[in-house]
Protein backbone atom coordinates (compact mmCIF):
# COMPACT_ATOMS: atom_id res chain seq x y z
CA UNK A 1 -35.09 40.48 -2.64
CA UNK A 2 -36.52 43.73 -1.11
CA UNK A 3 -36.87 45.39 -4.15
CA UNK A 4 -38.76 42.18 -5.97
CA UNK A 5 -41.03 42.36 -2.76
CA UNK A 6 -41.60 45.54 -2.77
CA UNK A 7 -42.32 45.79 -6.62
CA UNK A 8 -45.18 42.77 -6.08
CA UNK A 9 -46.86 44.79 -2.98
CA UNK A 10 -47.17 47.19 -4.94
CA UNK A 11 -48.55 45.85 -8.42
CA UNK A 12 -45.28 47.06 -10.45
CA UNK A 13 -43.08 45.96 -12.92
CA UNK A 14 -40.52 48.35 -11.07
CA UNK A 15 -39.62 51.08 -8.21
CA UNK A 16 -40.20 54.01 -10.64
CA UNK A 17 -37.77 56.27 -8.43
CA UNK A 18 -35.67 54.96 -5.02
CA UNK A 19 -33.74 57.74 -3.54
CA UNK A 20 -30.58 57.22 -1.02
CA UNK A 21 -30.38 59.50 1.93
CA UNK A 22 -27.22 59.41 3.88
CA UNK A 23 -27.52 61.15 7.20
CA UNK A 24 -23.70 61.02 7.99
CA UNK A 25 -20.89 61.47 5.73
CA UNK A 26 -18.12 60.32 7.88
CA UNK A 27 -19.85 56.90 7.49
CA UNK A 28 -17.81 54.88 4.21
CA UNK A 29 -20.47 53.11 2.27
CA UNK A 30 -22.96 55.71 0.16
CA UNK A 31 -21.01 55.22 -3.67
CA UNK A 32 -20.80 51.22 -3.28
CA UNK A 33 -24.18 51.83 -2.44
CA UNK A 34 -25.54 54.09 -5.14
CA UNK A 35 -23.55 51.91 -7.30
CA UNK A 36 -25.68 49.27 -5.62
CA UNK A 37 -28.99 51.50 -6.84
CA UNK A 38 -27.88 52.12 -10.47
CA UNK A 39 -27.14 48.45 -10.95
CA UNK A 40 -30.75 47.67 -9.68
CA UNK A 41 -31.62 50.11 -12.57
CA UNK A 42 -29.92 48.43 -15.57
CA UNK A 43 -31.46 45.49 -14.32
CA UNK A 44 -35.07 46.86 -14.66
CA UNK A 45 -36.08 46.95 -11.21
CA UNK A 46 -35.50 50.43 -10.54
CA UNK A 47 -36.84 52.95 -13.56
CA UNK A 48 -34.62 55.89 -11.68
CA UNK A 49 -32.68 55.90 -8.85
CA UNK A 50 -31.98 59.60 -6.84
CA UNK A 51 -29.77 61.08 -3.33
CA UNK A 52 -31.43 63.19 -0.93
CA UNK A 53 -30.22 65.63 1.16
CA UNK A 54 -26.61 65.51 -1.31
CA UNK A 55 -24.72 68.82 -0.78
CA UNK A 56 -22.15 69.91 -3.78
CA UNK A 57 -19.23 67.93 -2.77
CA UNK A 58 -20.67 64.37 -2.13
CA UNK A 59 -22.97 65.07 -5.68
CA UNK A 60 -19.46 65.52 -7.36
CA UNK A 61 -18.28 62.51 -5.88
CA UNK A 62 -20.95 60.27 -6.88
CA UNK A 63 -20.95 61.76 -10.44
CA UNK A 64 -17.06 61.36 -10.49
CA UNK A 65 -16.99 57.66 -9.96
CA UNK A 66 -19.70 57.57 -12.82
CA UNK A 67 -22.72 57.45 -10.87
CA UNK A 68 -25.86 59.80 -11.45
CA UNK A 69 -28.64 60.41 -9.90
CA UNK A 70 -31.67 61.32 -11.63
CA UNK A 71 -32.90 63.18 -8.80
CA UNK A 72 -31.62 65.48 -5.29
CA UNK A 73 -34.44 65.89 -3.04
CA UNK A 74 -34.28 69.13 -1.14
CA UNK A 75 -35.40 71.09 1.65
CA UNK A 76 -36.56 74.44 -0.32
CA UNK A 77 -38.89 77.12 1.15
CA UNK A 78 -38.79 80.84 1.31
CA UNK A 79 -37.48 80.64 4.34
CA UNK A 80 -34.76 77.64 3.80
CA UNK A 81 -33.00 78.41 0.75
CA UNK A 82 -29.85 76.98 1.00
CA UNK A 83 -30.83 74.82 -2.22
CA UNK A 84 -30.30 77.62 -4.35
CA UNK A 85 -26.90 78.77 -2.85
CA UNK A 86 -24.55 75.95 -4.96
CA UNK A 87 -26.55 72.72 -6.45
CA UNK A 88 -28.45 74.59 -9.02
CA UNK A 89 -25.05 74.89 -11.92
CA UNK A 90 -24.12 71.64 -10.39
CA UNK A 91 -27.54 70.21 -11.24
CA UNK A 92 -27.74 71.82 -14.27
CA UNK A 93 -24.39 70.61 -15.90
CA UNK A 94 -25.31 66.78 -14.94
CA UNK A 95 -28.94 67.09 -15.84
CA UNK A 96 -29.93 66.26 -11.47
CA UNK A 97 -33.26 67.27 -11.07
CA UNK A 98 -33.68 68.81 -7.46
CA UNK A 99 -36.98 67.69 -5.91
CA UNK A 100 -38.13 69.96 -2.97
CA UNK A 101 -39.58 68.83 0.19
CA UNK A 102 -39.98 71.32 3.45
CA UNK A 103 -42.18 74.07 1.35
CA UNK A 104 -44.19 74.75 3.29
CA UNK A 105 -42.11 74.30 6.52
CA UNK A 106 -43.91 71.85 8.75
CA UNK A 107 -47.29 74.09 7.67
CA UNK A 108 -45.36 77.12 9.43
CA UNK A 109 -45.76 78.79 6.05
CA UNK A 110 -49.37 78.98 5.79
CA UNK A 111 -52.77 81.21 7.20
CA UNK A 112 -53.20 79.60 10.09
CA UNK A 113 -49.96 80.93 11.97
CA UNK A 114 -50.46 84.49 9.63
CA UNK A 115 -50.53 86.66 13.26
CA UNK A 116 -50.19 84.32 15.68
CA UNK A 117 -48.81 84.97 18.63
CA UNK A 118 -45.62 83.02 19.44
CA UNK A 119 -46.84 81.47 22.43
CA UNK A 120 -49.56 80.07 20.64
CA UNK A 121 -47.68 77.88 18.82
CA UNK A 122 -47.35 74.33 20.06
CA UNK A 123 -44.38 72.56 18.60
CA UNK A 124 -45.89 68.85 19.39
CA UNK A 125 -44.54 66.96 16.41
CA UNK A 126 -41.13 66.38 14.99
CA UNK A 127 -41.38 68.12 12.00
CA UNK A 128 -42.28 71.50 13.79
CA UNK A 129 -39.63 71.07 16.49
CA UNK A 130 -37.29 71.28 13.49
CA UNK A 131 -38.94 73.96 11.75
CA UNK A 132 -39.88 75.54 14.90
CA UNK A 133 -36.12 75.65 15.34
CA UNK A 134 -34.98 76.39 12.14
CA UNK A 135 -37.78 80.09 12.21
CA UNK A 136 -35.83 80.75 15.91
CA UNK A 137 -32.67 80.54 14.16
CA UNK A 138 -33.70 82.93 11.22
CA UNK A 139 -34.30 85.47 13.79
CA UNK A 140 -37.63 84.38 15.27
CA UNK A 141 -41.20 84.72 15.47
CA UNK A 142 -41.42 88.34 13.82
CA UNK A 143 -38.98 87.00 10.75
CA UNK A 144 -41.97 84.13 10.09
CA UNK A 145 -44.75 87.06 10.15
CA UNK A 146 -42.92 89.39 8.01
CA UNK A 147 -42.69 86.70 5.66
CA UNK A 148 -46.15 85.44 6.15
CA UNK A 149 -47.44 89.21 5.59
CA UNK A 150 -46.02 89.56 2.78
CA UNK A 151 -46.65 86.14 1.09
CA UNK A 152 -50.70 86.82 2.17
CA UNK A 153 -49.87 90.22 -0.17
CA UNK A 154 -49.19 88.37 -2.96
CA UNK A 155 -51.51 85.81 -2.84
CA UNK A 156 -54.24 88.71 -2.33
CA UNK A 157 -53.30 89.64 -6.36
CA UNK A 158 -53.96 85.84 -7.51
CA UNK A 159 -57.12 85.06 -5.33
CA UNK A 160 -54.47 82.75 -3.41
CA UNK A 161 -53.32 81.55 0.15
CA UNK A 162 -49.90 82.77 1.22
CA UNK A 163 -49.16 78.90 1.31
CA UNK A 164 -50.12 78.86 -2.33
CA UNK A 165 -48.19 81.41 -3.12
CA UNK A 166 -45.09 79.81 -1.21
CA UNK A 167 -45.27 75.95 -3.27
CA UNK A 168 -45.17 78.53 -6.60
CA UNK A 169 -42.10 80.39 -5.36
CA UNK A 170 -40.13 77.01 -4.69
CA UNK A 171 -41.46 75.80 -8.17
CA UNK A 172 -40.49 78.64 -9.64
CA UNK A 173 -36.70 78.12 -8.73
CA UNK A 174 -33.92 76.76 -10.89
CA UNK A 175 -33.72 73.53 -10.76
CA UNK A 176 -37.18 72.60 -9.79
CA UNK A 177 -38.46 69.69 -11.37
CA UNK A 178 -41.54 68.91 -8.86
CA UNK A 179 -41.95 69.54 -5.30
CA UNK A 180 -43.53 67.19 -2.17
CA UNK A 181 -46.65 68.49 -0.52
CA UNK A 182 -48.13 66.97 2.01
CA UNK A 183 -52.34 66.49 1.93
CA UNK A 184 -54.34 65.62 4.79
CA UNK A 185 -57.96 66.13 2.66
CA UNK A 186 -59.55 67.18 -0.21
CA UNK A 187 -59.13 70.98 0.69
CA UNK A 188 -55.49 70.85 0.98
CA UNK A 189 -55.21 68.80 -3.11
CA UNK A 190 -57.58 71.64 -3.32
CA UNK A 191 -54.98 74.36 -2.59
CA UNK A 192 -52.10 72.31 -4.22
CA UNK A 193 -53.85 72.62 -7.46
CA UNK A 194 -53.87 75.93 -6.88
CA UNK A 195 -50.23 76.57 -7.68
CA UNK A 196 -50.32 76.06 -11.32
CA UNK A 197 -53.18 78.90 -12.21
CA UNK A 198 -50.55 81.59 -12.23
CA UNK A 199 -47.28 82.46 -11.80
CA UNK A 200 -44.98 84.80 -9.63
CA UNK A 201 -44.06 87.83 -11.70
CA UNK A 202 -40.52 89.55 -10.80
CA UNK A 203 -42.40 92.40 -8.59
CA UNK A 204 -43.87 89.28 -7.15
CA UNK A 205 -40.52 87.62 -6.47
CA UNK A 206 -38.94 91.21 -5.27
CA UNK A 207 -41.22 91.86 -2.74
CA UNK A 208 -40.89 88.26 -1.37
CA UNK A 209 -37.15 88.76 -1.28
CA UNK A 210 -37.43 91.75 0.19
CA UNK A 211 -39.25 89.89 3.43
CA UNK A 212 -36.55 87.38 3.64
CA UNK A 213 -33.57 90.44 3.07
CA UNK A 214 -35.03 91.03 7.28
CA UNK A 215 -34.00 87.30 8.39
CA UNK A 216 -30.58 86.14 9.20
CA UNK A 217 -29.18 84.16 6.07
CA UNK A 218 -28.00 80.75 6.46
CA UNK A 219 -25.32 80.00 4.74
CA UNK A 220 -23.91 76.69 4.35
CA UNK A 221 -24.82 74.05 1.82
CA UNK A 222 -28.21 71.37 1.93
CA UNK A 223 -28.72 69.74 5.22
CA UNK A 224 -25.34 71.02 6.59
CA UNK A 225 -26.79 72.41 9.73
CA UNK A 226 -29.11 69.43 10.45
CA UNK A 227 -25.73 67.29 10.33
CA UNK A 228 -24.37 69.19 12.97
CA UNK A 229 -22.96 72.49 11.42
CA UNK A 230 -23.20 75.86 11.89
CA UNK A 231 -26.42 77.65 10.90
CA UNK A 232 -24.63 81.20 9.07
């Protein structure tokens, strides 16, 4: 009934994509209900159904009891990049496409904080209490700046912002089909657009390595840490 509703809301035939997140895995339920999504699919209401936030294990699970998503959607950034530790070969194998949200970290990863002092920086939404969080964790305010530095480098040889240059790394990646960006006006579409009038070359992608090589590496699988494990 939901789905039907939704699909006359919004002038469709169908839901082109519904995704499942699952915040806790200790709770029984997620395959009966992806099984519950890819039925909606062979019935037409659904063109694709995807997971989000799936680490390795739960992925396999799904795709063992013949269920496949069309889609994982990701927290990927320069400075989260646990999304290319293990799903990538998984991905690839089961054709998953990993869709990347978190690229630009709450706007963390961007000019405006590019030499900022740390006590300048408000953390007075949700989203940057968890990013906030997540930099502090990485090893702080001077692991975001050397980053930020080096990403305004970069961007300097395009004609680019370092947040430009950060949605092209993260599209860049294996497995990237698309990634979510966020637009509050014209100028930020603007600066999405941006992304696809060049591309990182390997010097490009070395030096912004190089930045991250100084922060402490988490090491665990997608959304592990947010569920309550360890950060390295």
């Amino acid at each position: 009934y939901r789905v039907r509703a939704a699909c006359t809301r919004l002038g469709l035939p169908r839901l082109p994509l519904v995704q499942l997140h699952w915040d806790d895995f200790g709770a029984p339920g997620y395959v009966d209900v992806a099984a519950a999504l890819a039925d909606l699919q062979r019935r037409g209401l659904v063109g694709a159904w995807g997971v989000c936030n799936w680490d390795v294990p739960r992925l396999l699970e799904l795709i063992d009891a013949g269920l496949t998503p069309a889609t994982n959607q990701v927290c990927y950034s320069v400075i989260d990049r646990r999304a290319g530790l293990f799903l990538p070969p998984v991905c690839a194998a089961h054709g998953v496409r990993l869709l990347a949200y978190g690229t630009l970290a709450g706007a963390f990863i961007g000019e405006r904080y590019l030499g900022m002092p740390a006590n300048k920086a408000k953390l007075d939404t949700v989203s940057k209490v968890k990013y906030g969080t997540w930099v502090r964790e990485l090893g702080g305010w001077t692991a975001l700046q050397d980053m930020l530095t080096t990403l305004q480098a970069v961007g300097r040889r395009y004609g680019v912002s370092p947040s430009v240059v950060a949605m092209r790394w993260v599209l860049q990646q294996d497995g990237v089909a698309a990634i979510v960006v966020g637009a509050r006006n014209a100028q930020h579409l603007g600066d999405a657009r941006r992304m696809f009038s060049f591309a990182l070359s390997e010097d490009d992608a070395l030096d912004i390595d190089a930045a991250w090589e100084s922060a402490r590496q988490p090491t665990g699988d997608v959304y592990a840490w947010e569920r309550g494990g360890p950060f390295g």
